[in-house]
PDB file of N, CA and C in Angstrom:
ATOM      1  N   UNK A   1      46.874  91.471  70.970  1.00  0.00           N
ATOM      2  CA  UNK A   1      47.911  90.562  70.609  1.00  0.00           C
ATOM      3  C   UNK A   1      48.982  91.272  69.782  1.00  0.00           C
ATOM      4  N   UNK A   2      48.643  92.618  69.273  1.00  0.00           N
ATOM      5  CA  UNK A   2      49.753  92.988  67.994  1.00  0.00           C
ATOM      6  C   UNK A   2      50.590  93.777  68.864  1.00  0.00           C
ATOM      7  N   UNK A   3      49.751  94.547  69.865  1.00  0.00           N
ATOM      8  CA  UNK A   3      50.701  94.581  71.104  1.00  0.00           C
ATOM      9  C   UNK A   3      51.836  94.248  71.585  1.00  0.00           C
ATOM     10  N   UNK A   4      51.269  93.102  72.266  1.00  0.00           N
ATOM     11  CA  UNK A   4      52.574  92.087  72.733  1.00  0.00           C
ATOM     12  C   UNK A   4      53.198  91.552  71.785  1.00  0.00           C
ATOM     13  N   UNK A   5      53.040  91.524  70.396  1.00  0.00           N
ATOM     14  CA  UNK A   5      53.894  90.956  69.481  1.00  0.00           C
ATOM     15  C   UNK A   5      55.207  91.741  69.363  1.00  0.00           C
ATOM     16  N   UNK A   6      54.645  93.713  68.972  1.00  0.00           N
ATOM     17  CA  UNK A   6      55.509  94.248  68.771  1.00  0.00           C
ATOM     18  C   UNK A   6      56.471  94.570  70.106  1.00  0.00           C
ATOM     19  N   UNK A   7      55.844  94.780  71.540  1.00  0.00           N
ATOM     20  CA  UNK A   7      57.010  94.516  72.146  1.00  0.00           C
ATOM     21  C   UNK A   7      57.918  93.435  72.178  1.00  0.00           C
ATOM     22  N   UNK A   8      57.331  92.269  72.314  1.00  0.00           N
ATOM     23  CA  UNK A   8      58.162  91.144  72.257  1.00  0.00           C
ATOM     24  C   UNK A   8      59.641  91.485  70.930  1.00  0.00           C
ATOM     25  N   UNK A   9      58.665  92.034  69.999  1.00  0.00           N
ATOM     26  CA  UNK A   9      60.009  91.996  68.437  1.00  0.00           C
ATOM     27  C   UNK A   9      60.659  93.392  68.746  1.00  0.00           C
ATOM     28  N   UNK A  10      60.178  94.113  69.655  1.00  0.00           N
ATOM     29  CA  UNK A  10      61.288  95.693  69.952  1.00  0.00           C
ATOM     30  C   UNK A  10      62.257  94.740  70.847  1.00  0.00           C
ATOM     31  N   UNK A  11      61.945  94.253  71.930  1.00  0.00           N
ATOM     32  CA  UNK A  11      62.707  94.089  73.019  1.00  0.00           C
ATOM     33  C   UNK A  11      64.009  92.880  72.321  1.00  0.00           C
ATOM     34  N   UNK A  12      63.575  91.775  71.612  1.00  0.00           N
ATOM     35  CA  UNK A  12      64.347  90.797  71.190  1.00  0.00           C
ATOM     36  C   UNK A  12      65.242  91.682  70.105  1.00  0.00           C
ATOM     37  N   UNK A  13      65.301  92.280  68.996  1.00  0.00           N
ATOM     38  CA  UNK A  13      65.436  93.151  68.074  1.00  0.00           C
ATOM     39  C   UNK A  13      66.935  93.747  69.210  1.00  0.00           C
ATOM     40  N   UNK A  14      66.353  94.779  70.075  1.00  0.00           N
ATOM     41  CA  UNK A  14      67.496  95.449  71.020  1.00  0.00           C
ATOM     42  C   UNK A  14      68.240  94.517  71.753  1.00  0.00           C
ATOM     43  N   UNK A  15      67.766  93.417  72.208  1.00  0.00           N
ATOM     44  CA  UNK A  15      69.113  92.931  73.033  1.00  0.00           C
ATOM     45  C   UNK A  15      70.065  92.431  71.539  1.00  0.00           C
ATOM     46  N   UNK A  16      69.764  92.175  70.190  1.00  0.00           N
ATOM     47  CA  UNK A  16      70.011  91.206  69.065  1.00  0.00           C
ATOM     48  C   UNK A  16      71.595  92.711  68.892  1.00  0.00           C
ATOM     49  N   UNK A  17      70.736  93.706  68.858  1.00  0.00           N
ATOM     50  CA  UNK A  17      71.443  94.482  67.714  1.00  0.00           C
ATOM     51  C   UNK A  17      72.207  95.457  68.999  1.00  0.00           C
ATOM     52  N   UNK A  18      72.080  95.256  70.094  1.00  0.00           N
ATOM     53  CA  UNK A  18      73.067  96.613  71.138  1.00  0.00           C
ATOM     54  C   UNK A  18      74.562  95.985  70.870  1.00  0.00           C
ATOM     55  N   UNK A  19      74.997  95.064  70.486  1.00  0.00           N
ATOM     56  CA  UNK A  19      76.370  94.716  70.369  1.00  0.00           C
ATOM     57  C   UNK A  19      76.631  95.698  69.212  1.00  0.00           C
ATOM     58  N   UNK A  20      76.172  95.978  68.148  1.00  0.00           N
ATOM     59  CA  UNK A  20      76.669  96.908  67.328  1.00  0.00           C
ATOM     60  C   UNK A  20      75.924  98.083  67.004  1.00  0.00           C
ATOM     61  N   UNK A  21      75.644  98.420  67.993  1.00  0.00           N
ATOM     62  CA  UNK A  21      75.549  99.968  68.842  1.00  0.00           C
ATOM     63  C   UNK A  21      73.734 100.648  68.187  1.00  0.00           C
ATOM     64  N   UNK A  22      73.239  99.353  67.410  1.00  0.00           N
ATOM     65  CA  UNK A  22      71.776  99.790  67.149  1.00  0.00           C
ATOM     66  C   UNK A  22      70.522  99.885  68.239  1.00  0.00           C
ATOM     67  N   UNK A  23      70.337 100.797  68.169  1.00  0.00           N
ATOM     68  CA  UNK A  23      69.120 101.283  69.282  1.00  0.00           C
ATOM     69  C   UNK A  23      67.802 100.623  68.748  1.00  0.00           C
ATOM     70  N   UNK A  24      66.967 100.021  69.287  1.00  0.00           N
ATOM     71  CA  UNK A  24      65.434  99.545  68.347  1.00  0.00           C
ATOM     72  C   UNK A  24      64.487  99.924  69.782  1.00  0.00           C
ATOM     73  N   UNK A  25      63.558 101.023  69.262  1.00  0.00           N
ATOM     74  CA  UNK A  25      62.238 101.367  69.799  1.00  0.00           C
ATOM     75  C   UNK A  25      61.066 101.372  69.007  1.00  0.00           C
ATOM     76  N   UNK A  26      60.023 101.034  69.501  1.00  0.00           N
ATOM     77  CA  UNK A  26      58.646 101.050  68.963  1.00  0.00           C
ATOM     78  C   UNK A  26      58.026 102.278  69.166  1.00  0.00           C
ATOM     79  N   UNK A  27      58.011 103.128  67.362  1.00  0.00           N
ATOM     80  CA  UNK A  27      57.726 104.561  67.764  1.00  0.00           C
ATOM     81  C   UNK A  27      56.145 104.460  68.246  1.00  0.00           C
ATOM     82  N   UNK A  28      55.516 104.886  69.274  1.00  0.00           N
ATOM     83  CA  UNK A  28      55.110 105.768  69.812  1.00  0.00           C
ATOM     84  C   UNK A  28      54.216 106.764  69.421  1.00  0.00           C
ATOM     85  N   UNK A  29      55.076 107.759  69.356  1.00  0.00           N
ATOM     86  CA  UNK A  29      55.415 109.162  68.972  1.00  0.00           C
ATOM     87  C   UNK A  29      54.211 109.512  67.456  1.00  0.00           C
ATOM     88  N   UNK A  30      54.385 108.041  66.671  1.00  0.00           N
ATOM     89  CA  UNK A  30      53.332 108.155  65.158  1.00  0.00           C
ATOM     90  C   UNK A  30      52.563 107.959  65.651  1.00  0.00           C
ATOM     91  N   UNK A  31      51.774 107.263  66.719  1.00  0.00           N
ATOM     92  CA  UNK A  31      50.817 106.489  67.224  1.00  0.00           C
ATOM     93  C   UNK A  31      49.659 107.973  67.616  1.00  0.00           C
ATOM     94  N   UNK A  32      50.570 108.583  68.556  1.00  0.00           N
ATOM     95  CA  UNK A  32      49.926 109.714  69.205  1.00  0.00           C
ATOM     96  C   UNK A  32      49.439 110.963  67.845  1.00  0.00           C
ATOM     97  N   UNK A  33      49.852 110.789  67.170  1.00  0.00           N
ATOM     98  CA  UNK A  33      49.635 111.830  65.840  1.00  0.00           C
ATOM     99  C   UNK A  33      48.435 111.745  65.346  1.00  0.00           C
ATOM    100  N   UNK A  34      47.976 110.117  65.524  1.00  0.00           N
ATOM    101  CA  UNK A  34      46.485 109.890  65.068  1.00  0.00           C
ATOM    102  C   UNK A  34      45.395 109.826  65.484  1.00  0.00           C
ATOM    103  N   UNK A  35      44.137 110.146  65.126  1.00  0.00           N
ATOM    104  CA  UNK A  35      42.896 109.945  65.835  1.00  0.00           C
ATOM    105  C   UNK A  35      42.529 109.021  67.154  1.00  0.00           C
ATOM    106  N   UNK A  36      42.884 107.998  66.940  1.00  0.00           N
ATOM    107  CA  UNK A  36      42.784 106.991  67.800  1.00  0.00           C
ATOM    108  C   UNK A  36      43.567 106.797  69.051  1.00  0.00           C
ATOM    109  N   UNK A  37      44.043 107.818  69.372  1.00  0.00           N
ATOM    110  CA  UNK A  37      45.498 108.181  70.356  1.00  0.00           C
ATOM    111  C   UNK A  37      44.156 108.797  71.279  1.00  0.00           C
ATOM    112  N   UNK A  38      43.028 109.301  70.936  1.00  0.00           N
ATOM    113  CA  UNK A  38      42.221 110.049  72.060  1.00  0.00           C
ATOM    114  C   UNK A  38      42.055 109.002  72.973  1.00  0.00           C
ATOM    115  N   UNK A  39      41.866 107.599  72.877  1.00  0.00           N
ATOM    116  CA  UNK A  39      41.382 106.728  73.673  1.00  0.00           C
ATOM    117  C   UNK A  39      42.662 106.284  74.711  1.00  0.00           C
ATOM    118  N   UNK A  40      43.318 106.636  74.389  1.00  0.00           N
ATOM    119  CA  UNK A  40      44.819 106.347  75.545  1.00  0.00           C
ATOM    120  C   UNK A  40      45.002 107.657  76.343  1.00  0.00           C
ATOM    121  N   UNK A  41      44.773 107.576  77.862  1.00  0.00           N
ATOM    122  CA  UNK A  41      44.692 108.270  78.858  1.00  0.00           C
ATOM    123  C   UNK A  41      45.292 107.128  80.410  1.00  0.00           C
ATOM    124  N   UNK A  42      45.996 108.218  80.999  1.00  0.00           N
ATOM    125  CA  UNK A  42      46.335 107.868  82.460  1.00  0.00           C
ATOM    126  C   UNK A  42      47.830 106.726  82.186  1.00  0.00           C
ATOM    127  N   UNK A  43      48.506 106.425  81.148  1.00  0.00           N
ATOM    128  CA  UNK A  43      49.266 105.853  80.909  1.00  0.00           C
ATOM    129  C   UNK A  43      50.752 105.959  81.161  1.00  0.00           C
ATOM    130  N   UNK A  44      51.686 104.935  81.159  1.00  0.00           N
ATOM    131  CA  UNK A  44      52.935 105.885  81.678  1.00  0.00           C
ATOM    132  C   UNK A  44      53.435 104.893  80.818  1.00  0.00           C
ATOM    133  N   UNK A  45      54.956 105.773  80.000  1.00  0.00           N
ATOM    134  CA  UNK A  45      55.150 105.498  79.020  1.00  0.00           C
ATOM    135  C   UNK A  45      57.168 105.323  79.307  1.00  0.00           C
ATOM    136  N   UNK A  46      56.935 103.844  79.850  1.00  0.00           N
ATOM    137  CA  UNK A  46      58.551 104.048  79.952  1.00  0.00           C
ATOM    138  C   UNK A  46      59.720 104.067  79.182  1.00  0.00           C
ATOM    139  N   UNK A  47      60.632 105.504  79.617  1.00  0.00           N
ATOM    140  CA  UNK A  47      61.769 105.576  78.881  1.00  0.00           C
ATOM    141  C   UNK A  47      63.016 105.655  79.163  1.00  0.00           C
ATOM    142  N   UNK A  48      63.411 104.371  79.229  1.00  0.00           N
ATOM    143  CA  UNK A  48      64.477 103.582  80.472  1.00  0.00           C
ATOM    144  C   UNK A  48      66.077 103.745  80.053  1.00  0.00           C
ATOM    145  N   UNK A  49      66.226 104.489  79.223  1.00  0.00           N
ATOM    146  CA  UNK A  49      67.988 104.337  78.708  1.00  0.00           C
ATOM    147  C   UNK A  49      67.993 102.984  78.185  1.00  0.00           C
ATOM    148  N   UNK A  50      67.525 102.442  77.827  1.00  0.00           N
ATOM    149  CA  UNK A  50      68.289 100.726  76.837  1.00  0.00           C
ATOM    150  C   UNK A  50      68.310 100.164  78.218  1.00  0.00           C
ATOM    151  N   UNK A  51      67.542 100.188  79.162  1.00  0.00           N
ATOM    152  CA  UNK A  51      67.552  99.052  80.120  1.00  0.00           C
ATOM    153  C   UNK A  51      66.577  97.951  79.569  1.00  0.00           C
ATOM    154  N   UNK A  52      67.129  96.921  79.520  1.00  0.00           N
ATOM    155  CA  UNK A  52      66.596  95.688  78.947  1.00  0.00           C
ATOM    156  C   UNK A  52      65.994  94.615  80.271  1.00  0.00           C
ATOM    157  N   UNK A  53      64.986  94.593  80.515  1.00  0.00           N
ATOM    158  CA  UNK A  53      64.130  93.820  81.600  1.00  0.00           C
ATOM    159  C   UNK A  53      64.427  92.820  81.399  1.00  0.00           C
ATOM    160  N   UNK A  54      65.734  91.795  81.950  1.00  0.00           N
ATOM    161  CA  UNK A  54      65.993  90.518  82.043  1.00  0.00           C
ATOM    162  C   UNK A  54      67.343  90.197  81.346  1.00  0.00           C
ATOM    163  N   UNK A  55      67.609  88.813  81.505  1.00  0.00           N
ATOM    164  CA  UNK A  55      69.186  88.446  80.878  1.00  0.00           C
ATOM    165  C   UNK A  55      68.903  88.150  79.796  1.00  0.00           C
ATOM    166  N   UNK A  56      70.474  88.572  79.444  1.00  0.00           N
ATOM    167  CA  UNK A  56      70.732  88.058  77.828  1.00  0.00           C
ATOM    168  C   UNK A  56      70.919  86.644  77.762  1.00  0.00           C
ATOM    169  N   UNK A  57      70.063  86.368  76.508  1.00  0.00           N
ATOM    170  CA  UNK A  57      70.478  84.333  76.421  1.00  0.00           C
ATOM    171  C   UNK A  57      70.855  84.106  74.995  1.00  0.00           C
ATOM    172  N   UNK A  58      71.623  83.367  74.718  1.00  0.00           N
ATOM    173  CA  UNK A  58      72.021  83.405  73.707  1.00  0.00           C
ATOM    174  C   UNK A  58      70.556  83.077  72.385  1.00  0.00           C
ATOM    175  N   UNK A  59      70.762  83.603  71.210  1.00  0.00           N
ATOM    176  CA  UNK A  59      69.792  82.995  70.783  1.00  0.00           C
ATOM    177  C   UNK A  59      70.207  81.617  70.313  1.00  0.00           C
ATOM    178  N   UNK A  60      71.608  81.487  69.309  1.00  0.00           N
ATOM    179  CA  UNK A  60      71.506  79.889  69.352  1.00  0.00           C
ATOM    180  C   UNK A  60      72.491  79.371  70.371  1.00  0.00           C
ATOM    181  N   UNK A  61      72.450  77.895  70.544  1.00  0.00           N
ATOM    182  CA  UNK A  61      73.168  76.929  71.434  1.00  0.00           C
ATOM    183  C   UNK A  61      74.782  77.170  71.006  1.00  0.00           C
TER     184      UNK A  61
END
């Protein structure tokens, strides 16, 4: 679940903040540094240019 939380808050976060030119990714990169990174194998790790999977909606009305 903390998973899908933090994508859900990377992906909402980037469409929120690309109007004023802020990039938001979920590092990764610390993840693999630690012990527990041995158990992640065969994975593909997409790195799409700021392509955002779906339309923008406004957040308020």
């Amino acid at each position: 679940m903390t998973k899908g939380a933090l994508n859900a808050l990377g992906r909402s976060l980037a469409n929120t903040l690309e109007d004023r030119g802020i990039t938001v990714n979920t590092d990764a990169v610390a993840f693999f540094t630690t012990p527990g990174s041995r158990w992640v194998t065969g994975q593909v790790f997409d790195v799409n240019g700021g392509l955002y999977p779906g339309p923008r909606a406004p957040l308020h009305p």
